[in-house]
N, C-alpha and C. Protein backbone atom coordinates (compact mmCIF):
# COMPACT_ATOMS: atom_id res chain seq x y z
N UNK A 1 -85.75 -13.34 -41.75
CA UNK A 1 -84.77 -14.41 -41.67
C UNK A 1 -83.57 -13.98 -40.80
N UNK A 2 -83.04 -13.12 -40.72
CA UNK A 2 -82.15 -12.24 -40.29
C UNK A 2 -82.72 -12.25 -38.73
N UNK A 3 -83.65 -11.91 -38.39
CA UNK A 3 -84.15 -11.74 -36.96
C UNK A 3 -84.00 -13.48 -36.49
N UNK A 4 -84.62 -13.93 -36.82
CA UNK A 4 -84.47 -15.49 -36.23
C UNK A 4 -83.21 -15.86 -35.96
N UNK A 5 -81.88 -15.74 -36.95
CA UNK A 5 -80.61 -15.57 -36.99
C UNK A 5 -80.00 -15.01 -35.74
N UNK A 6 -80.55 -13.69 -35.42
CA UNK A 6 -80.03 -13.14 -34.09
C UNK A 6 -80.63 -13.89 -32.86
N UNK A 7 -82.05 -14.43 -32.70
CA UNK A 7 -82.54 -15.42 -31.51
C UNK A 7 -81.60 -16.47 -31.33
N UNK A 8 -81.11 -17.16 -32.63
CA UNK A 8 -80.38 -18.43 -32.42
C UNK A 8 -79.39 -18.24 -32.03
N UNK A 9 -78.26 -17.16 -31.75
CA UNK A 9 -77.15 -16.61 -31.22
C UNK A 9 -77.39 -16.45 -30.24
N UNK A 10 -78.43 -15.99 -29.39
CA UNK A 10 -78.56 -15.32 -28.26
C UNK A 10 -77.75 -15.77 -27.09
N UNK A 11 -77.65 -17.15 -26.89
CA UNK A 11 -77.00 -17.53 -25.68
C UNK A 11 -75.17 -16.99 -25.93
N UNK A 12 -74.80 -17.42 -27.06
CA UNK A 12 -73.35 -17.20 -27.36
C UNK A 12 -73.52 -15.52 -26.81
N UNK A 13 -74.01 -15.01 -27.51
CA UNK A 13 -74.29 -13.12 -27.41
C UNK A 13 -73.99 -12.87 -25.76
N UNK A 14 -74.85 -13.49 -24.76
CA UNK A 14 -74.90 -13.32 -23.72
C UNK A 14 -73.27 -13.65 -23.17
N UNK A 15 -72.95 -14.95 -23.35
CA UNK A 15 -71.83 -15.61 -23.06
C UNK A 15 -70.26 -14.53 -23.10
N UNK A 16 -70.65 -13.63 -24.51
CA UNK A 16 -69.89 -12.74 -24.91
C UNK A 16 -69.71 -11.56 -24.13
N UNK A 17 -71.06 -11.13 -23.38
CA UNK A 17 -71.22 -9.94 -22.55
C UNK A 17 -70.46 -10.42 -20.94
N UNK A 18 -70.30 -11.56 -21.26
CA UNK A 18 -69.54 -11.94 -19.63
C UNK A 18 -68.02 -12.09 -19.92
N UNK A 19 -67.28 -11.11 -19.85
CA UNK A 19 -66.09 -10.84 -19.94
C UNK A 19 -65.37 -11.71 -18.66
N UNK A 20 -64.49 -12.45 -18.92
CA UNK A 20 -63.76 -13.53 -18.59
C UNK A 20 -64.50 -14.72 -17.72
N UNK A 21 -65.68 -14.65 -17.66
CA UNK A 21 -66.48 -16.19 -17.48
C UNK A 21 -66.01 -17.30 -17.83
N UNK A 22 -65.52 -18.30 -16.84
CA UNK A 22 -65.09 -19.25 -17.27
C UNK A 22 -66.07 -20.61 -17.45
N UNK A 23 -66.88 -20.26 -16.56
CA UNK A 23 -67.85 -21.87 -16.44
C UNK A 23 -69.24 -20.96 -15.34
N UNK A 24 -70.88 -21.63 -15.82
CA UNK A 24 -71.68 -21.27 -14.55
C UNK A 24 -71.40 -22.16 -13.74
N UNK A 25 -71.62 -21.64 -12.12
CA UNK A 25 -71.53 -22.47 -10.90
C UNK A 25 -72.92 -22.81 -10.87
N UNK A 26 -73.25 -23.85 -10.56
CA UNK A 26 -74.50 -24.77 -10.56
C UNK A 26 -75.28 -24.44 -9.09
N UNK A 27 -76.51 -23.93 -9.08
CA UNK A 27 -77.15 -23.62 -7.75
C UNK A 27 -77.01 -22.40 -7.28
N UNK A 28 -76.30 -21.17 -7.95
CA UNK A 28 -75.88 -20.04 -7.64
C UNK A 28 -76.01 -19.36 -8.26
N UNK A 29 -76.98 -18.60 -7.54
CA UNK A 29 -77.29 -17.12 -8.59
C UNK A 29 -76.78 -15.67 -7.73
N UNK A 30 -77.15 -14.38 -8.77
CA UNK A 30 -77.12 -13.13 -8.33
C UNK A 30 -77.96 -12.82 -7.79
N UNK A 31 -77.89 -12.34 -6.48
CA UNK A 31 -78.49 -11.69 -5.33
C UNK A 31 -79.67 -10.98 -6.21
N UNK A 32 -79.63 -9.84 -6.73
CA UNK A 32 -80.79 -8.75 -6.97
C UNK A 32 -81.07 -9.00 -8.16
N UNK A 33 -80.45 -9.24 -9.03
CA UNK A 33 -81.18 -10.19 -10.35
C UNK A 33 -81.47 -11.64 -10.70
N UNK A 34 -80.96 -12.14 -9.86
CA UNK A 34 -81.26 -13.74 -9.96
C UNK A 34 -81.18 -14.84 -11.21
N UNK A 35 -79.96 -13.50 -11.81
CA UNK A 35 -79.32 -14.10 -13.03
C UNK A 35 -78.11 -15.51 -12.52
N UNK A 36 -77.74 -16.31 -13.56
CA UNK A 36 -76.75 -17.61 -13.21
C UNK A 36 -75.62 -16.65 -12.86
N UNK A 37 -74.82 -16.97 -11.91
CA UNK A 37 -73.91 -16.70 -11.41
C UNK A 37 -72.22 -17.62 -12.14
N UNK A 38 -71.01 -17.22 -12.34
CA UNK A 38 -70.36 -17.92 -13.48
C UNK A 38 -69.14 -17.69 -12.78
N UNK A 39 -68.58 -18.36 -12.66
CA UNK A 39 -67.25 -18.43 -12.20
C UNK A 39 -66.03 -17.99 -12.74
N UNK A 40 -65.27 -16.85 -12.43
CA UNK A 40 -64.26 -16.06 -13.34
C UNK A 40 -63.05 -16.92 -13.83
N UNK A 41 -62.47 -16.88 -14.70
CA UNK A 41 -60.92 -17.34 -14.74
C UNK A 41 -59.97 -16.18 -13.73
N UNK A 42 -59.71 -16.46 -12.98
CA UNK A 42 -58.25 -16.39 -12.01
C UNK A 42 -57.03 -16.12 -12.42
N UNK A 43 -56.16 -14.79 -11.67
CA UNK A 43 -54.92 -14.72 -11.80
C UNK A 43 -54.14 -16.15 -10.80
N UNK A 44 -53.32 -16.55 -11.62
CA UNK A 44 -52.41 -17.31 -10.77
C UNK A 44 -51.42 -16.67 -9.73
N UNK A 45 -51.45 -17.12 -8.78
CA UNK A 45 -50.23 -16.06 -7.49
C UNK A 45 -48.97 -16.74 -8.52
N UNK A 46 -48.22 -15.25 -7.74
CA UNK A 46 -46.87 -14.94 -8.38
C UNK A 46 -46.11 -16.30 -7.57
N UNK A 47 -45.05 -16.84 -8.27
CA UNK A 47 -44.33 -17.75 -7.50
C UNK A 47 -43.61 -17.37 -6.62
N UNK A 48 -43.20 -17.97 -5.75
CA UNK A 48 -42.19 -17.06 -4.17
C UNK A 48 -41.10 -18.47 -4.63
N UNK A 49 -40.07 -17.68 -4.25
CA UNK A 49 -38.86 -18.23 -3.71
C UNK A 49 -38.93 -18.97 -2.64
N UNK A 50 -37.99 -19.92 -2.38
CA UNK A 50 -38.21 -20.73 -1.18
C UNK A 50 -37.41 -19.74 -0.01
N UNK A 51 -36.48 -18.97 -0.31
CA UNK A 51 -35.71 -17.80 0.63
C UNK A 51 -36.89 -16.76 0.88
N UNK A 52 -37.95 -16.30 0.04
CA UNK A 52 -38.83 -15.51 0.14
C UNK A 52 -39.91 -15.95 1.18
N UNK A 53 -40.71 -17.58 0.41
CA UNK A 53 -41.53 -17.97 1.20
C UNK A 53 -41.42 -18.59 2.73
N UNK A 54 -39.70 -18.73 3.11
CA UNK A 54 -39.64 -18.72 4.64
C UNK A 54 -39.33 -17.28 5.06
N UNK A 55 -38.72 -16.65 4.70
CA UNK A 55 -38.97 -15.47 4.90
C UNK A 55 -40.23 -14.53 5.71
N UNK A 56 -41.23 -15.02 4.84
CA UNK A 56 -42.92 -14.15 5.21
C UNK A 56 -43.54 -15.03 6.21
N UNK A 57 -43.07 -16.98 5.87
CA UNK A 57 -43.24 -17.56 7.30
C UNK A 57 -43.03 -17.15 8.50
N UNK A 58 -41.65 -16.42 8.77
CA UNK A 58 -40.89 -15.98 9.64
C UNK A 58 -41.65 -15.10 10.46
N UNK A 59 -42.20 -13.90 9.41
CA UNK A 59 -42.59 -12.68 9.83
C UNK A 59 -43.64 -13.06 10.63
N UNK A 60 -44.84 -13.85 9.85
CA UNK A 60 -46.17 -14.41 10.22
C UNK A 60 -46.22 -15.16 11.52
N UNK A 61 -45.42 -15.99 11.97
CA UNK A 61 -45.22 -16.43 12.87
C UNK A 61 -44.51 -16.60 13.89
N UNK A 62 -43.80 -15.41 14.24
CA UNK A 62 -42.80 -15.19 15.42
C UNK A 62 -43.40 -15.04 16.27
N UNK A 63 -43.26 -15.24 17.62
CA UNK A 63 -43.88 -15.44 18.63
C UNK A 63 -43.57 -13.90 19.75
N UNK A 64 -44.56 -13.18 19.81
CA UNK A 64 -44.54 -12.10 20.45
C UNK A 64 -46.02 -11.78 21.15
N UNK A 65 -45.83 -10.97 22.68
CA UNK A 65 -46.66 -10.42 23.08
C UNK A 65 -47.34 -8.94 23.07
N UNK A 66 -46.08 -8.63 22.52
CA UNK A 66 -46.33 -7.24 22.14
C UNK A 66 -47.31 -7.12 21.13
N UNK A 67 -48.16 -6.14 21.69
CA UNK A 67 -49.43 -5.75 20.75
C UNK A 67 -49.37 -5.11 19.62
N UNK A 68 -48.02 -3.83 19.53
CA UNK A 68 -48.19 -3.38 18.28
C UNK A 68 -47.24 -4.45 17.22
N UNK A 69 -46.40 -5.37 17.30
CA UNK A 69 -46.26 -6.15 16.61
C UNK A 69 -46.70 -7.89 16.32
N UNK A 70 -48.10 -7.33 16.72
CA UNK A 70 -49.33 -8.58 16.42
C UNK A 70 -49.77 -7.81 15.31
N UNK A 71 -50.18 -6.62 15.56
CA UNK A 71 -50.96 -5.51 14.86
C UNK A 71 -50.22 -5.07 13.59
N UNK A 72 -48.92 -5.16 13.30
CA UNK A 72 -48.15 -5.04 12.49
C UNK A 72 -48.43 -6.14 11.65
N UNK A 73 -47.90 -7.50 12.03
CA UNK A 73 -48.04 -8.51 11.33
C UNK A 73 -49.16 -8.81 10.38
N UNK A 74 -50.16 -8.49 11.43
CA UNK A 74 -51.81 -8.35 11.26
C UNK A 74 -51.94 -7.61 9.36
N UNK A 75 -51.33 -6.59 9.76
CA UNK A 75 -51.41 -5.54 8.60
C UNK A 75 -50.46 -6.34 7.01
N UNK A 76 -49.41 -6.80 7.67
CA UNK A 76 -48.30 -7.81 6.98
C UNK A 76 -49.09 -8.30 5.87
N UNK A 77 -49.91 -9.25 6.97
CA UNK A 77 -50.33 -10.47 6.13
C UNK A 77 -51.91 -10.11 5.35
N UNK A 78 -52.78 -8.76 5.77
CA UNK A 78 -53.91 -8.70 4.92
C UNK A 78 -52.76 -7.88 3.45
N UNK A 79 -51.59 -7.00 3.52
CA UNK A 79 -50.76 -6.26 2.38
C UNK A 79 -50.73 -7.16 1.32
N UNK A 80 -49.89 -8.48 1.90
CA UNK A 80 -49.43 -9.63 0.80
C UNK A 80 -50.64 -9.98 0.32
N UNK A 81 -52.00 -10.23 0.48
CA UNK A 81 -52.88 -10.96 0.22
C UNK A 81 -53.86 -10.08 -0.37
N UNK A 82 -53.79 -8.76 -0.17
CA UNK A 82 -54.84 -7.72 -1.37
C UNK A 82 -54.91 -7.90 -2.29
N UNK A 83 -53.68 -8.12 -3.02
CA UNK A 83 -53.37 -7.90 -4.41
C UNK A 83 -54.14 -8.76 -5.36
N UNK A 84 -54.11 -10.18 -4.41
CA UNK A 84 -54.46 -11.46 -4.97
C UNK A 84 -56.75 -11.50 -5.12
N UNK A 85 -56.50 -10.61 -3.65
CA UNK A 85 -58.31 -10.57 -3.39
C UNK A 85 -58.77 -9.25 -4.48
N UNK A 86 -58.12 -8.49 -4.37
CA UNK A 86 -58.63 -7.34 -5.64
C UNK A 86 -58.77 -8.10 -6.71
N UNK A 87 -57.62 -8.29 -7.31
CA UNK A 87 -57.84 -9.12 -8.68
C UNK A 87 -58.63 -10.24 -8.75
N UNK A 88 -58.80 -11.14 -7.58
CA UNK A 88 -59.98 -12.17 -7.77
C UNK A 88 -61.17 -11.29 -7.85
N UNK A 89 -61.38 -10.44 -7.44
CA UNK A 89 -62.78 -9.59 -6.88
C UNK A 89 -63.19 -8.60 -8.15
N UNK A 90 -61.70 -8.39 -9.22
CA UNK A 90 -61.96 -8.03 -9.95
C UNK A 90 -62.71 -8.84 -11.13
N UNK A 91 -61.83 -10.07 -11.68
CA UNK A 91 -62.50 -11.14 -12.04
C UNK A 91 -63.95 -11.33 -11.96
N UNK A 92 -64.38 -11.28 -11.00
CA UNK A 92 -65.84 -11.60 -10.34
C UNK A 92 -66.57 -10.43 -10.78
N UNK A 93 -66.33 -9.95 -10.73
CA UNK A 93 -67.12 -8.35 -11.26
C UNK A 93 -67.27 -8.48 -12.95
N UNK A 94 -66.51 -8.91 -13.81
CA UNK A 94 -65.96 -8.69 -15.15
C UNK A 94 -66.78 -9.99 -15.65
N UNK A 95 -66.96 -11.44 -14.90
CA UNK A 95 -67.72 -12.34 -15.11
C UNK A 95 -69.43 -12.40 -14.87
N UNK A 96 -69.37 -11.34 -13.66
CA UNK A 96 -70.99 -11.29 -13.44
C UNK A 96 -71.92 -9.53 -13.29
N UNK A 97 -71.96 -9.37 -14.27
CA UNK A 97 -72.00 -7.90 -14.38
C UNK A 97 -73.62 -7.83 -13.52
N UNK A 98 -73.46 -7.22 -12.65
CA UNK A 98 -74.82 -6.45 -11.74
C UNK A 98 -74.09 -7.59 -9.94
N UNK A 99 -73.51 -7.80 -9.91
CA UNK A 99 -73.38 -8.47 -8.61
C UNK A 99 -73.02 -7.30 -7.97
N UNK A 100 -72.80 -8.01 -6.74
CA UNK A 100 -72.94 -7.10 -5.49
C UNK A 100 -72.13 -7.82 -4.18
N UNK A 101 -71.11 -7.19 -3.26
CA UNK A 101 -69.90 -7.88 -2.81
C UNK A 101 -70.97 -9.35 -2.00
N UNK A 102 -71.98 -9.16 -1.70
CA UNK A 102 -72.57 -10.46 -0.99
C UNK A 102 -72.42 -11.64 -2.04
N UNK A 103 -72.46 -11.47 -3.03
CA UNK A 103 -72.21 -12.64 -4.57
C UNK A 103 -70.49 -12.99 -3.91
N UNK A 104 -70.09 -12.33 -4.50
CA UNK A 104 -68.62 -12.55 -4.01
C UNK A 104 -68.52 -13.49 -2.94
N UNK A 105 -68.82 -13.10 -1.62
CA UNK A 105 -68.59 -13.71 -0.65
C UNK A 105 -68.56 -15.10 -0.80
N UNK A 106 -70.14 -15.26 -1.38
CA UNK A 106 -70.83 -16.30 -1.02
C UNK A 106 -69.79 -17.14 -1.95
N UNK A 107 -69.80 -16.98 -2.82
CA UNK A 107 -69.17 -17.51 -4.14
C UNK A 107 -67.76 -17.77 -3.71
N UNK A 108 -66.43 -16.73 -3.13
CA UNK A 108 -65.29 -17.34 -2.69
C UNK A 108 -65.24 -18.01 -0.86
N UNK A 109 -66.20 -18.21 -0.72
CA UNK A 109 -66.66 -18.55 0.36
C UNK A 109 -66.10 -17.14 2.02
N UNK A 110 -67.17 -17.12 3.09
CA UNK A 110 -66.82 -15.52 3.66
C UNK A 110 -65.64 -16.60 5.24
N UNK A 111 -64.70 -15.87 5.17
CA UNK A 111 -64.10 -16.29 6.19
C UNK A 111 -64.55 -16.17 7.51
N UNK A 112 -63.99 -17.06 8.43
CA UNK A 112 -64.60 -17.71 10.01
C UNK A 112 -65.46 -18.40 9.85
């Protein structure tokens, strides 16, 4: 009786092993296991100031030919935006245990 008990749990059980899963994405699975793929709950970005957020406008978009401060900027704007892709990337990892960064991609969609 006890064994049947644990079958009828099973999905919750599983549900439990996916540490911050928020919902499955429909049509999307894991690459090498071809398990459902589940969509993490998300840190929210930190709020910016409106003095802050023209601020990094500023930086991002000043108009220069100079190469090492394209290349600077360049660097600027992947700094501000790690923080946010680690922790999504972490998420994703914690929701779909055996993925692999091609899941990711596909899943936060791959830029260009």
């Amino acid at each position: 009786d006890e064994f049947h008990d644990a079958i009828e749990h099973f999905s919750s059980y599983e549900t439990a092993q996916r540490v911050g899963a928020r919902c499955p994405v429909n049509g999307f699975t894991l690459s090498q296991s071809g398990d459902q793929l589940y969509a993490p709950y998300l840190r929210r970005p930190t709020p910016l100031t409106t003095d802050l957020s023209i601020q990094r406008g500023l930086l991002l978009t000043a108009k220069s030919d100079d190469v090492n401060d394209i290349s600077h900027r360049t660097n600027l704007a992947h700094r501000l935006q790690k923080a946010k892709l680690l922790s999504d990337m972490s998420s994703f990892k914690a929701a779909n245990p055996g993925c692999i960064f091609g899941d990711f991609t596909s899943w936060n969609g791959e830029p260009g």
